[in-house]
C-alpha atoms as a PDB file:
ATOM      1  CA  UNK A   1    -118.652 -34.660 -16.939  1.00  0.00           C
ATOM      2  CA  UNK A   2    -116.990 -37.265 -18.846  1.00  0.00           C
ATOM      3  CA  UNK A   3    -119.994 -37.966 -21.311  1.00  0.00           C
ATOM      4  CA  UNK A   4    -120.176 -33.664 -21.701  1.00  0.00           C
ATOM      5  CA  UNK A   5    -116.845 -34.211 -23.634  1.00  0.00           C
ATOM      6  CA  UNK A   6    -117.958 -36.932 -25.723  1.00  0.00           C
ATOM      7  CA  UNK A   7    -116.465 -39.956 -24.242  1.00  0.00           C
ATOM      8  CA  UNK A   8    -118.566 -43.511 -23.429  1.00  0.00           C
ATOM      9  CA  UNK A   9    -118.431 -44.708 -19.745  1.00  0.00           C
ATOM     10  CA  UNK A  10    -118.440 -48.977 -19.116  1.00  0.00           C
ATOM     11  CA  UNK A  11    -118.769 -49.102 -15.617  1.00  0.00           C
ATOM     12  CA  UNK A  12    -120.775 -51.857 -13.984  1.00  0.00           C
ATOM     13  CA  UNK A  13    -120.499 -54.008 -16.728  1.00  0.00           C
ATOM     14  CA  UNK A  14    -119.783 -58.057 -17.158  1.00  0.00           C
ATOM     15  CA  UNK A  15    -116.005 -58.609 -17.466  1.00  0.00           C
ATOM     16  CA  UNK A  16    -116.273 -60.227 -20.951  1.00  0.00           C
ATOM     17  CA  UNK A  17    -117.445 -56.826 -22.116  1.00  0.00           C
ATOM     18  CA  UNK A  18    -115.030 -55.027 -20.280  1.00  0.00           C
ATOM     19  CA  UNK A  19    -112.606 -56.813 -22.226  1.00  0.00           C
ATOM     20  CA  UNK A  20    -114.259 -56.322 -25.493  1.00  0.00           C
ATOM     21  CA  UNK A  21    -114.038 -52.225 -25.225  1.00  0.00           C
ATOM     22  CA  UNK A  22    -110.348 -52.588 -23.837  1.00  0.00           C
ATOM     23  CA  UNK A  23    -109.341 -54.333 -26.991  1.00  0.00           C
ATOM     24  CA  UNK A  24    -110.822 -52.556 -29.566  1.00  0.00           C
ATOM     25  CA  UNK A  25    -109.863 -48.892 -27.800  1.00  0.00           C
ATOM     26  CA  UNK A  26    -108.272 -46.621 -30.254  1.00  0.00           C
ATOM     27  CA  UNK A  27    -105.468 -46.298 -27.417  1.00  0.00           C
ATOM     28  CA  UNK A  28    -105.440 -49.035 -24.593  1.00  0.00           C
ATOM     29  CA  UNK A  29    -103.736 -47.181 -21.527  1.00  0.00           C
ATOM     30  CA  UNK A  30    -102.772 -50.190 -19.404  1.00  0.00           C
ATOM     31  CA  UNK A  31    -101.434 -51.017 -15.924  1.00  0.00           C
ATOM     32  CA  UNK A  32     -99.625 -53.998 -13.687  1.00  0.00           C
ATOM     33  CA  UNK A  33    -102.677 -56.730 -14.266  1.00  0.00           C
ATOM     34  CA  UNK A  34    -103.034 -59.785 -16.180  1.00  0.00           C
ATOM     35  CA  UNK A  35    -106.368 -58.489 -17.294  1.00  0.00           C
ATOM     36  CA  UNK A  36    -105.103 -55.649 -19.571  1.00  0.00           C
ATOM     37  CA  UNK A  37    -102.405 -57.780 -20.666  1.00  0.00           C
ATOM     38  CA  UNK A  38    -105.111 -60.063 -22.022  1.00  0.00           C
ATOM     39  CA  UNK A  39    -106.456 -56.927 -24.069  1.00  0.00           C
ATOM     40  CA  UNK A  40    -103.323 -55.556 -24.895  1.00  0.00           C
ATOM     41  CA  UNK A  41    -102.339 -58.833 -26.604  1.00  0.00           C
ATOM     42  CA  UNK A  42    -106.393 -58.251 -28.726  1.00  0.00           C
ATOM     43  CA  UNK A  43    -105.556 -54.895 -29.336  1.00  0.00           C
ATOM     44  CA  UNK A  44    -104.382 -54.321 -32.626  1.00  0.00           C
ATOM     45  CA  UNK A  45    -103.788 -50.213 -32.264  1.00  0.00           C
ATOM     46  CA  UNK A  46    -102.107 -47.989 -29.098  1.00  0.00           C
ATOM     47  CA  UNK A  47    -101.183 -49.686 -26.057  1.00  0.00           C
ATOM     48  CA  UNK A  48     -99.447 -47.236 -23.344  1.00  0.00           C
ATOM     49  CA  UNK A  49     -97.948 -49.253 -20.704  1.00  0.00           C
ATOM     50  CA  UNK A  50     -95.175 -49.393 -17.944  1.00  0.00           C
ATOM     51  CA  UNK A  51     -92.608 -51.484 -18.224  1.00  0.00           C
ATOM     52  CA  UNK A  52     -93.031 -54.904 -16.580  1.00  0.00           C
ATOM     53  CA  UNK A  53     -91.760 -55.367 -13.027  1.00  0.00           C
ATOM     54  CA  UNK A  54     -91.587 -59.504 -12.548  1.00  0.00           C
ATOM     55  CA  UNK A  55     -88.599 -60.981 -13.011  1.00  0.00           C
ATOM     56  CA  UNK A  56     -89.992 -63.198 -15.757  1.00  0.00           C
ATOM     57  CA  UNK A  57     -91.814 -61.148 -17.758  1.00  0.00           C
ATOM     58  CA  UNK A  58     -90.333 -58.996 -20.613  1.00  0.00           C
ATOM     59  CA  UNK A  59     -91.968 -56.436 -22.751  1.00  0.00           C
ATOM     60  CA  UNK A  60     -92.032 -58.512 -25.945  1.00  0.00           C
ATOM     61  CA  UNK A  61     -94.601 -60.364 -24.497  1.00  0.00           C
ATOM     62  CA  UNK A  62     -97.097 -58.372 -26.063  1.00  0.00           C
ATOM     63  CA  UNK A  63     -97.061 -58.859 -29.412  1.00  0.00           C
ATOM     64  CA  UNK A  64     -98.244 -55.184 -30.208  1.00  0.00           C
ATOM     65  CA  UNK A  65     -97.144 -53.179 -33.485  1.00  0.00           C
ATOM     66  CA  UNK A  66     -97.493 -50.205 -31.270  1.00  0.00           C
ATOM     67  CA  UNK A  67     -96.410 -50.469 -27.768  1.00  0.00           C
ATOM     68  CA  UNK A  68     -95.370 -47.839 -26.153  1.00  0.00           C
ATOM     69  CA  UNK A  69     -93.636 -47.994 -22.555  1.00  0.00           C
ATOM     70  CA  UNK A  70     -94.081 -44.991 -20.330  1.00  0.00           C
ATOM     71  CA  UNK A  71     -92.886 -44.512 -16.408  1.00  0.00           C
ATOM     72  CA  UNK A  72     -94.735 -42.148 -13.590  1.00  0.00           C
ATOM     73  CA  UNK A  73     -94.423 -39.499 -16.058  1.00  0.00           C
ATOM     74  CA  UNK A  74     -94.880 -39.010 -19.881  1.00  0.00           C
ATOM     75  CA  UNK A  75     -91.344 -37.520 -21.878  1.00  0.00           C
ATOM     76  CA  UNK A  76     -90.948 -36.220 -24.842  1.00  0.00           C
ATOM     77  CA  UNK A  77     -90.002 -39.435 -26.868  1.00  0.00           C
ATOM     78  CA  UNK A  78     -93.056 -41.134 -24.943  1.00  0.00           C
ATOM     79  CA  UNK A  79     -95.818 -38.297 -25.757  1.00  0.00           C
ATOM     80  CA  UNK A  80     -94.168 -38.643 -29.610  1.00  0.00           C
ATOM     81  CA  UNK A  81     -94.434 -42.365 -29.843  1.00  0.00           C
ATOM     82  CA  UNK A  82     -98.065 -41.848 -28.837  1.00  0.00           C
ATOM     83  CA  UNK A  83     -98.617 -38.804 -30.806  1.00  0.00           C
ATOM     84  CA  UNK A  84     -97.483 -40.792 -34.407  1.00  0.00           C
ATOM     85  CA  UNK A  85     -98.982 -44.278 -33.327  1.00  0.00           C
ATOM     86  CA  UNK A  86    -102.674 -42.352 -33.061  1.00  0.00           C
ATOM     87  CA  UNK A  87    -101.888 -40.629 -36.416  1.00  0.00           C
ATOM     88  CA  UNK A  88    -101.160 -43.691 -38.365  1.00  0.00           C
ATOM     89  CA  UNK A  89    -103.179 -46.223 -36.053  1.00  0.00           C
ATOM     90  CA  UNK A  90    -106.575 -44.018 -35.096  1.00  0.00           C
ATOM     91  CA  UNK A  91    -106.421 -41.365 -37.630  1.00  0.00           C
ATOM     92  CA  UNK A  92    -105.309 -42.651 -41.076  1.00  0.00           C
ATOM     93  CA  UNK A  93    -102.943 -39.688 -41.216  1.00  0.00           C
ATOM     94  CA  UNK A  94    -100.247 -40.299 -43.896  1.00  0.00           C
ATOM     95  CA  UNK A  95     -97.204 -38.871 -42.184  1.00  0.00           C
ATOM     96  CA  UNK A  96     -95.010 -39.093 -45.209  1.00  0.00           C
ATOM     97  CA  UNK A  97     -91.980 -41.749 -42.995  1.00  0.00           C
ATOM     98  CA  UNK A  98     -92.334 -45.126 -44.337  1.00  0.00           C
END
């Protein structure tokens, strides 16, 4: 189904490539694991992610132009965030807001 629409599936794959993809993704949808930290802190474009739950951590830790924290459910403000990042970030669109 998945490759019908267009879209590549990794599966099966050596971690080290896994990696690889999840860094250069045009938008890195990410999760509680120290493994997509690792690519969000590669990742130059989109990173969706919840915000962090250990009482150490804090979301600056990724050093991403574009990070964009979400909870169980996408709002407004979060679909918008992601909406403008893939414009400028994936798409090249000139939005006209410096």
């Amino acid at each position: 189904m998945y490759r019908q629409l267009g879209y590549q599936l990794h599966l099966d794959g050596a971690a080290i490539d896994d990696l690889v993809h999840l860094s250069k993704a045009d938008v890195l949808i990410r999760h509680q694991s120290s493994f997509s930290m690792a690519a969000a802190f590669l990742n130059p474009k989109c990173i969706l992610s919840p915000p962090y739950k250990c009482k150490t951590c804090v979301n600056e830790e990724i050093p991403a132009v574009h990070l964009i924290l979400y909870d169980d459910e996408l709002s407004n403000q979060t679909t918008t965030a992601l909406r403008h990042c893939v414009e400028t970030e994936v798409l090249k669109v000139d939005t006209g807001s410096t």
